[in-house]
PDB file of N, CA and C in Angstrom:
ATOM      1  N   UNK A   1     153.030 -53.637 125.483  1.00  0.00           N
ATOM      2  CA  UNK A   1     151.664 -53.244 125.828  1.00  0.00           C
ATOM      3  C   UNK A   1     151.651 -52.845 127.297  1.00  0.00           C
ATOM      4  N   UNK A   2     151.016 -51.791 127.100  1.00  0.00           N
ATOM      5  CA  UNK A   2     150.848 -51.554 128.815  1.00  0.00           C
ATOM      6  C   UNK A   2     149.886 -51.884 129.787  1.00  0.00           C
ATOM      7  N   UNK A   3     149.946 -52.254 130.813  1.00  0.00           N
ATOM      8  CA  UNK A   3     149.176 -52.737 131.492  1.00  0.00           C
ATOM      9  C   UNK A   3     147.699 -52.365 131.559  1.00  0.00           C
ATOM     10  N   UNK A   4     147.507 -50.757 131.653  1.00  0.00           N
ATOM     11  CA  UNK A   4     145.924 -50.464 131.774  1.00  0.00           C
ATOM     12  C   UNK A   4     145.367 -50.595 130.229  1.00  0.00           C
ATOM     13  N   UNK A   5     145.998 -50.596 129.291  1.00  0.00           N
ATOM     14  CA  UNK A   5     145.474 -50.816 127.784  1.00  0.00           C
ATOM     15  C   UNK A   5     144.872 -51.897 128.229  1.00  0.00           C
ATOM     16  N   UNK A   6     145.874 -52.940 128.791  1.00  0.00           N
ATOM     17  CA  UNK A   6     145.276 -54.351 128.330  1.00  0.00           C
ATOM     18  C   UNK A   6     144.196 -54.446 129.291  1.00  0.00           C
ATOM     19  N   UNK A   7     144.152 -54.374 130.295  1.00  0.00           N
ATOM     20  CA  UNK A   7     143.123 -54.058 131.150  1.00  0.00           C
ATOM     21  C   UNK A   7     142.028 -53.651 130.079  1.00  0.00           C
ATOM     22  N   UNK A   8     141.708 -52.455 130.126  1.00  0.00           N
ATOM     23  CA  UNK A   8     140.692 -51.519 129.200  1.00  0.00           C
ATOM     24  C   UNK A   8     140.220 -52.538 127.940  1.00  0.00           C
ATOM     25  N   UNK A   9     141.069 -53.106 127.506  1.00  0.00           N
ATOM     26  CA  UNK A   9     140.843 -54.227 126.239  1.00  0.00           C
ATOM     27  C   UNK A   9     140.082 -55.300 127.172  1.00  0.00           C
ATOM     28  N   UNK A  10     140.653 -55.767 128.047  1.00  0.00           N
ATOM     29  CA  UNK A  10     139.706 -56.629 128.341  1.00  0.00           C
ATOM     30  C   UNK A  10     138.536 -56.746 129.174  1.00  0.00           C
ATOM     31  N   UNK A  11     138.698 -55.659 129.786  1.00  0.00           N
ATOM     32  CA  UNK A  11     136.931 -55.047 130.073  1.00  0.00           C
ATOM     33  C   UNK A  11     136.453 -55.126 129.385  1.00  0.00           C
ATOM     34  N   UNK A  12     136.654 -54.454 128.031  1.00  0.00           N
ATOM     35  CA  UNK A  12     135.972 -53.898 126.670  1.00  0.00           C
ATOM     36  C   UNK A  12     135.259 -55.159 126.040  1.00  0.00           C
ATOM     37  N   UNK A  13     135.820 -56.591 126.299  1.00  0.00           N
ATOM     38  CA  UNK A  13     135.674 -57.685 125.896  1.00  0.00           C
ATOM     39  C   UNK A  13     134.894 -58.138 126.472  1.00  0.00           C
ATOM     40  N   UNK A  14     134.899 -58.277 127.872  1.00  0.00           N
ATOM     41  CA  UNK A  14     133.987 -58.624 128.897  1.00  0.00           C
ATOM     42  C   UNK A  14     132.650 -58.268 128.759  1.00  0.00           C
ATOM     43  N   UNK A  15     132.541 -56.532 128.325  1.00  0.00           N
ATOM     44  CA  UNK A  15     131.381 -55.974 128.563  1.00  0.00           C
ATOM     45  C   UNK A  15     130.782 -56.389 126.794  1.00  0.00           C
ATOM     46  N   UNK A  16     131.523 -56.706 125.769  1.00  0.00           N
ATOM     47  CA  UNK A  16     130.965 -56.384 124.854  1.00  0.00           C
ATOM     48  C   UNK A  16     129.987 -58.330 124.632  1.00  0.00           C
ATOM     49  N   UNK A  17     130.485 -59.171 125.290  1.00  0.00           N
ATOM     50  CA  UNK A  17     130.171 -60.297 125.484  1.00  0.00           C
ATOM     51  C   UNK A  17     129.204 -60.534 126.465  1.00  0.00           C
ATOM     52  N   UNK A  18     129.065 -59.553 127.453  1.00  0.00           N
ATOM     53  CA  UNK A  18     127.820 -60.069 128.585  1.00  0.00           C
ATOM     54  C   UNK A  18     127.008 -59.064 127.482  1.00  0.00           C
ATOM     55  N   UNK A  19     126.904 -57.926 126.954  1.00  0.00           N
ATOM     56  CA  UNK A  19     125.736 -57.381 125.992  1.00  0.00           C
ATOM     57  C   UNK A  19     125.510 -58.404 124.997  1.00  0.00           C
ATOM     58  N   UNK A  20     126.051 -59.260 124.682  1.00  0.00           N
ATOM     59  CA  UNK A  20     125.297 -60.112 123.292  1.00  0.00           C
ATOM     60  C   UNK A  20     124.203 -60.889 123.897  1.00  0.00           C
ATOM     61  N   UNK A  21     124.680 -61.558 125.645  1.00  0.00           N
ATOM     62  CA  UNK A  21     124.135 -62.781 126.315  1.00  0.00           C
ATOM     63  C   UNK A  21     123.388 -62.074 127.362  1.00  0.00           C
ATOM     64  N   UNK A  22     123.557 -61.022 127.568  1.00  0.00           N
ATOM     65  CA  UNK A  22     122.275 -60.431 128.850  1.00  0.00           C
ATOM     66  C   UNK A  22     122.229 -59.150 128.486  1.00  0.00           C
ATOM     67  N   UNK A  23     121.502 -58.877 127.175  1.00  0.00           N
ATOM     68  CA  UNK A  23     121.429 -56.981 126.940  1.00  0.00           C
ATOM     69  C   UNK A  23     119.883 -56.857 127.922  1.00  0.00           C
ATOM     70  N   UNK A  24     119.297 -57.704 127.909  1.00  0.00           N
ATOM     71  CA  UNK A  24     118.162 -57.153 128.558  1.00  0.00           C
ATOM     72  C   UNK A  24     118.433 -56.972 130.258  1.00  0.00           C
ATOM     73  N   UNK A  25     119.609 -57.316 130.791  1.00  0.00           N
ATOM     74  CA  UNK A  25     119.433 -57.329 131.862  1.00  0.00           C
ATOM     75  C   UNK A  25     120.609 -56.045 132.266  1.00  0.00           C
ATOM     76  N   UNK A  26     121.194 -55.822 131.069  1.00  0.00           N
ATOM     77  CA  UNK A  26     122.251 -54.855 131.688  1.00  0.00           C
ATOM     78  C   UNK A  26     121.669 -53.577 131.103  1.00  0.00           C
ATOM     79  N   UNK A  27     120.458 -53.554 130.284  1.00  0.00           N
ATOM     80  CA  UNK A  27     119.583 -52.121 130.067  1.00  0.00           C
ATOM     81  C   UNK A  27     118.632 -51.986 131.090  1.00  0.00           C
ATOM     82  N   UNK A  28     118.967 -52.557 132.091  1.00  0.00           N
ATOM     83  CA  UNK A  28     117.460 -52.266 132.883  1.00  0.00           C
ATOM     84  C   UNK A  28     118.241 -51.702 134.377  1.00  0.00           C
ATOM     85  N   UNK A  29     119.376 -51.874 134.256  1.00  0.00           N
ATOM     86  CA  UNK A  29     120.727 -51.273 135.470  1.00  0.00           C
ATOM     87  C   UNK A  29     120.761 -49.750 134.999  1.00  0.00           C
ATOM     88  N   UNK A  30     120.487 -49.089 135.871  1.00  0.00           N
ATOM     89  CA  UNK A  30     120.668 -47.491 136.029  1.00  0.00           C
ATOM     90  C   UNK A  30     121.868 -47.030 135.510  1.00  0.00           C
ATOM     91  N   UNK A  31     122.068 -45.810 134.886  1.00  0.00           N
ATOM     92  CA  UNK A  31     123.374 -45.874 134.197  1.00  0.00           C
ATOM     93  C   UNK A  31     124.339 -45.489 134.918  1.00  0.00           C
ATOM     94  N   UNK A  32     124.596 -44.772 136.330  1.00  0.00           N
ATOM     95  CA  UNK A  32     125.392 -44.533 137.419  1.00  0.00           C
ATOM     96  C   UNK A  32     125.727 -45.905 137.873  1.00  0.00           C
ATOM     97  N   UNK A  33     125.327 -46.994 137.574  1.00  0.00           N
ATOM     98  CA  UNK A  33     125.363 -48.591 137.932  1.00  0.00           C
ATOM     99  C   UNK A  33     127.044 -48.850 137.266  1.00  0.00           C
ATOM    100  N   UNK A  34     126.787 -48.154 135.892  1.00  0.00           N
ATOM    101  CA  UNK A  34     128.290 -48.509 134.997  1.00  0.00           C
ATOM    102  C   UNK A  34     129.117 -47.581 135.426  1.00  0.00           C
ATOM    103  N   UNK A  35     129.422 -46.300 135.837  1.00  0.00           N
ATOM    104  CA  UNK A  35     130.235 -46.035 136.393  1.00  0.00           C
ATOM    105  C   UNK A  35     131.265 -46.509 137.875  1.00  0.00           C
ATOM    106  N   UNK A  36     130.466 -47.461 138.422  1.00  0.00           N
ATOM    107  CA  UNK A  36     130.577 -48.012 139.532  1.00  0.00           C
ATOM    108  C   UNK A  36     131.485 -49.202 139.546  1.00  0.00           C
ATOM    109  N   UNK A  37     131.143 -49.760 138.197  1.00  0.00           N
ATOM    110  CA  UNK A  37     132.170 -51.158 138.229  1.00  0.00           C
ATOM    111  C   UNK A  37     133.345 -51.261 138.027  1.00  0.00           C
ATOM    112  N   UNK A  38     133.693 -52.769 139.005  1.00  0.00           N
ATOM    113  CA  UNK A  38     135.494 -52.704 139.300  1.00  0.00           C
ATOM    114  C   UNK A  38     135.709 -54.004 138.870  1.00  0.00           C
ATOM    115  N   UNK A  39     136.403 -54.093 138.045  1.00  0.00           N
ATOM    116  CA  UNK A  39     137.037 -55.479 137.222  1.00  0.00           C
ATOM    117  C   UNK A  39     138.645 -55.457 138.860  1.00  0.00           C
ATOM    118  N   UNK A  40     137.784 -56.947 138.588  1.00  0.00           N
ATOM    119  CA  UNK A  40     139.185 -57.952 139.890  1.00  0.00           C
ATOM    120  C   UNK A  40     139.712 -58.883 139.168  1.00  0.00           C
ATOM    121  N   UNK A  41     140.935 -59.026 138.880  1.00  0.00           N
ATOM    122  CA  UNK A  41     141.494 -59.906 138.514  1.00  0.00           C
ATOM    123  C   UNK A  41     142.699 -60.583 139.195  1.00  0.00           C
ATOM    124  N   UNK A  42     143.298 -61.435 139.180  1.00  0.00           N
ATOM    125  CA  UNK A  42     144.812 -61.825 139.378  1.00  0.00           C
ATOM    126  C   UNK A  42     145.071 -62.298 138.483  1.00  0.00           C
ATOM    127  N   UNK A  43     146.555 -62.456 138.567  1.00  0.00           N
ATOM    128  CA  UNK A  43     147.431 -62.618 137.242  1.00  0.00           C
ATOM    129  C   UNK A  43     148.829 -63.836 138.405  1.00  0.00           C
ATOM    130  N   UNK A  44     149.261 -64.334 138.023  1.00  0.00           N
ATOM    131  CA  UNK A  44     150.114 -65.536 138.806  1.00  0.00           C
ATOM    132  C   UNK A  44     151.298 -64.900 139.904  1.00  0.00           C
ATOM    133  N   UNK A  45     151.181 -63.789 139.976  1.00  0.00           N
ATOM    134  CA  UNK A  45     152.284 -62.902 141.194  1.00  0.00           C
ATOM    135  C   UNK A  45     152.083 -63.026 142.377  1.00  0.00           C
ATOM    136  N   UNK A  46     150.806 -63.891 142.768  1.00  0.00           N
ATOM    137  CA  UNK A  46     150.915 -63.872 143.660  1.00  0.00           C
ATOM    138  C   UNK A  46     150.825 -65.310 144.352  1.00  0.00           C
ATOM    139  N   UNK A  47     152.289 -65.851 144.223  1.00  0.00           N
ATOM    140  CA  UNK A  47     152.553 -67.485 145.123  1.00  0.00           C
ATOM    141  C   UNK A  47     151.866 -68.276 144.064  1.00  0.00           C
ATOM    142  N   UNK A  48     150.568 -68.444 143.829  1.00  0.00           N
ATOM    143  CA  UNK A  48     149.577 -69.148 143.147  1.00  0.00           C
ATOM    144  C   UNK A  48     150.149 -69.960 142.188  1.00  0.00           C
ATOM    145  N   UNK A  49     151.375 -69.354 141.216  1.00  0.00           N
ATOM    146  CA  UNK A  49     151.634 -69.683 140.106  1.00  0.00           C
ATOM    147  C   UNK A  49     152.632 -71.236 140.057  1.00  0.00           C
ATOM    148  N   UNK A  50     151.776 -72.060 138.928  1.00  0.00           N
ATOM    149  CA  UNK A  50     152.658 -73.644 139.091  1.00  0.00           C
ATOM    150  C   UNK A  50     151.479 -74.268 139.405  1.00  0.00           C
ATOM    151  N   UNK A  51     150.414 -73.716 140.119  1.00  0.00           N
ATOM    152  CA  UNK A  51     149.781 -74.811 140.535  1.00  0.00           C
ATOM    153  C   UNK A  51     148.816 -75.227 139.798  1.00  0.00           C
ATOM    154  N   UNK A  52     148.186 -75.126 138.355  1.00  0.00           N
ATOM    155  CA  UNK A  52     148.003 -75.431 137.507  1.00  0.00           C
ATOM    156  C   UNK A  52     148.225 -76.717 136.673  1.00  0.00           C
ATOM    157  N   UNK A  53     149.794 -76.747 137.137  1.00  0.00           N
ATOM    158  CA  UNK A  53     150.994 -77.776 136.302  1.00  0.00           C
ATOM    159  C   UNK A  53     150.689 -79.375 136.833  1.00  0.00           C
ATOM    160  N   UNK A  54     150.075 -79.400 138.163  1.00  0.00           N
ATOM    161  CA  UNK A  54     150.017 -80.584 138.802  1.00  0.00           C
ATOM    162  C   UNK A  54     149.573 -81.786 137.824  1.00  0.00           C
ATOM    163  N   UNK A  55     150.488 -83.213 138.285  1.00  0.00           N
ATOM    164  CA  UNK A  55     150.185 -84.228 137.388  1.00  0.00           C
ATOM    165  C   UNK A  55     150.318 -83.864 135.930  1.00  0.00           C
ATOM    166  N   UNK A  56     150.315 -82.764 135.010  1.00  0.00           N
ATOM    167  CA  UNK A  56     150.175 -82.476 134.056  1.00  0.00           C
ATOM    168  C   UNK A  56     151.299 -82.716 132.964  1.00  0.00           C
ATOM    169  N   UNK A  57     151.347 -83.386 132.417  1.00  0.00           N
ATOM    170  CA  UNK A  57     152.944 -84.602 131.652  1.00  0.00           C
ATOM    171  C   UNK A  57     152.912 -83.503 130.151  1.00  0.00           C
ATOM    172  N   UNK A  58     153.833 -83.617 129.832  1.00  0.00           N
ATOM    173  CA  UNK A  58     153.864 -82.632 128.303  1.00  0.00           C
ATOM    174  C   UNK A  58     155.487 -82.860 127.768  1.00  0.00           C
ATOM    175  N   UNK A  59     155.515 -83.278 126.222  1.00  0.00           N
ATOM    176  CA  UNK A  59     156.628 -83.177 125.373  1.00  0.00           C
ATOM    177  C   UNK A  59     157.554 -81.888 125.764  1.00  0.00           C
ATOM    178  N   UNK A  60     156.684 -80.816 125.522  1.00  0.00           N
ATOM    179  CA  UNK A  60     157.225 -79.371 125.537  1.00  0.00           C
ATOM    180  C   UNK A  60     156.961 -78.905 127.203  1.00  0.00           C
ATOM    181  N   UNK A  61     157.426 -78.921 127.991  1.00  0.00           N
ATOM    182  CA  UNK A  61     157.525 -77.876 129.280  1.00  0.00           C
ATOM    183  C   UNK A  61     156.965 -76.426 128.948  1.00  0.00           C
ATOM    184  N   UNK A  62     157.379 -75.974 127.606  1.00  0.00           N
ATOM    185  CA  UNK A  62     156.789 -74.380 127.579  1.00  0.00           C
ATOM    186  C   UNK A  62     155.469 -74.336 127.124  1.00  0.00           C
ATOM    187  N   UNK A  63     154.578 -75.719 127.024  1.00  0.00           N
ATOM    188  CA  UNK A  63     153.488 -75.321 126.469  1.00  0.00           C
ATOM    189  C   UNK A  63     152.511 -75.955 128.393  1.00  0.00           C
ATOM    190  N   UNK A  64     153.044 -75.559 129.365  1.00  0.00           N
ATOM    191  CA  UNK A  64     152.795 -75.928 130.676  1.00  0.00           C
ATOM    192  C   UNK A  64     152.974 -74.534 131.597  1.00  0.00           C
ATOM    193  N   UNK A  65     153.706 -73.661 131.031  1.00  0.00           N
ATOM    194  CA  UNK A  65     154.105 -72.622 131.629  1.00  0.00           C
ATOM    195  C   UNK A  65     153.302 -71.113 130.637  1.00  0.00           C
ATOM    196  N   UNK A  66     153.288 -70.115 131.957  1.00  0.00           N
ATOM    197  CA  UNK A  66     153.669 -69.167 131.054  1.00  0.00           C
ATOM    198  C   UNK A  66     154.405 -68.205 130.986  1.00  0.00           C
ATOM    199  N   UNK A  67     155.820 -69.022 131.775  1.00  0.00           N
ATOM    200  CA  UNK A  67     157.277 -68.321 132.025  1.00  0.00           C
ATOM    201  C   UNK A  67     157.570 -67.557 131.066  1.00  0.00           C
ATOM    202  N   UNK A  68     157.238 -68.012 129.494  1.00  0.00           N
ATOM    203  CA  UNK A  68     157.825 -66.744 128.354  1.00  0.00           C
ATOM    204  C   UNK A  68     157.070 -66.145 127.936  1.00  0.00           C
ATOM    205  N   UNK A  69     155.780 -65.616 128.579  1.00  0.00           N
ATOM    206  CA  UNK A  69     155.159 -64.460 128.469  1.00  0.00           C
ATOM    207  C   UNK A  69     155.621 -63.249 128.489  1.00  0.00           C
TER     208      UNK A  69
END
């Protein structure tokens, strides 16, 4: 999968979930409003990653990680 798919998928998710829980508030935003928006995310590349794991005890190590992603 490539990266902007999954991206695009999960905008697509994002937006289709704030319309179930705020349609009245995202029909009342000008429609040049939606061209405007910028999905921010991080993903663990940067240092961050592990720190999640703290104190966190587990049989399986791979169900602590998500090294085999």
């Amino acid at each position: 999968i490539k990266l902007q798919a999954l991206l695009d998928h999960t905008v697509n998710r994002i937006i289709d979930r704030i319309i179930e829980m705020q349609k009245d508030v995202l029909l009342s935003l000008h429609p040049n409003v939606w061209s405007k928006l910028i999905l921010i995310s991080k993903w663990g590349c940067d240092g961050s990653s592990g720190h999640s794991m703290y104190k966190q005890k587990s049989d399986n190590e791979e169900l602590l990680t998500d090294r085999n992603l």
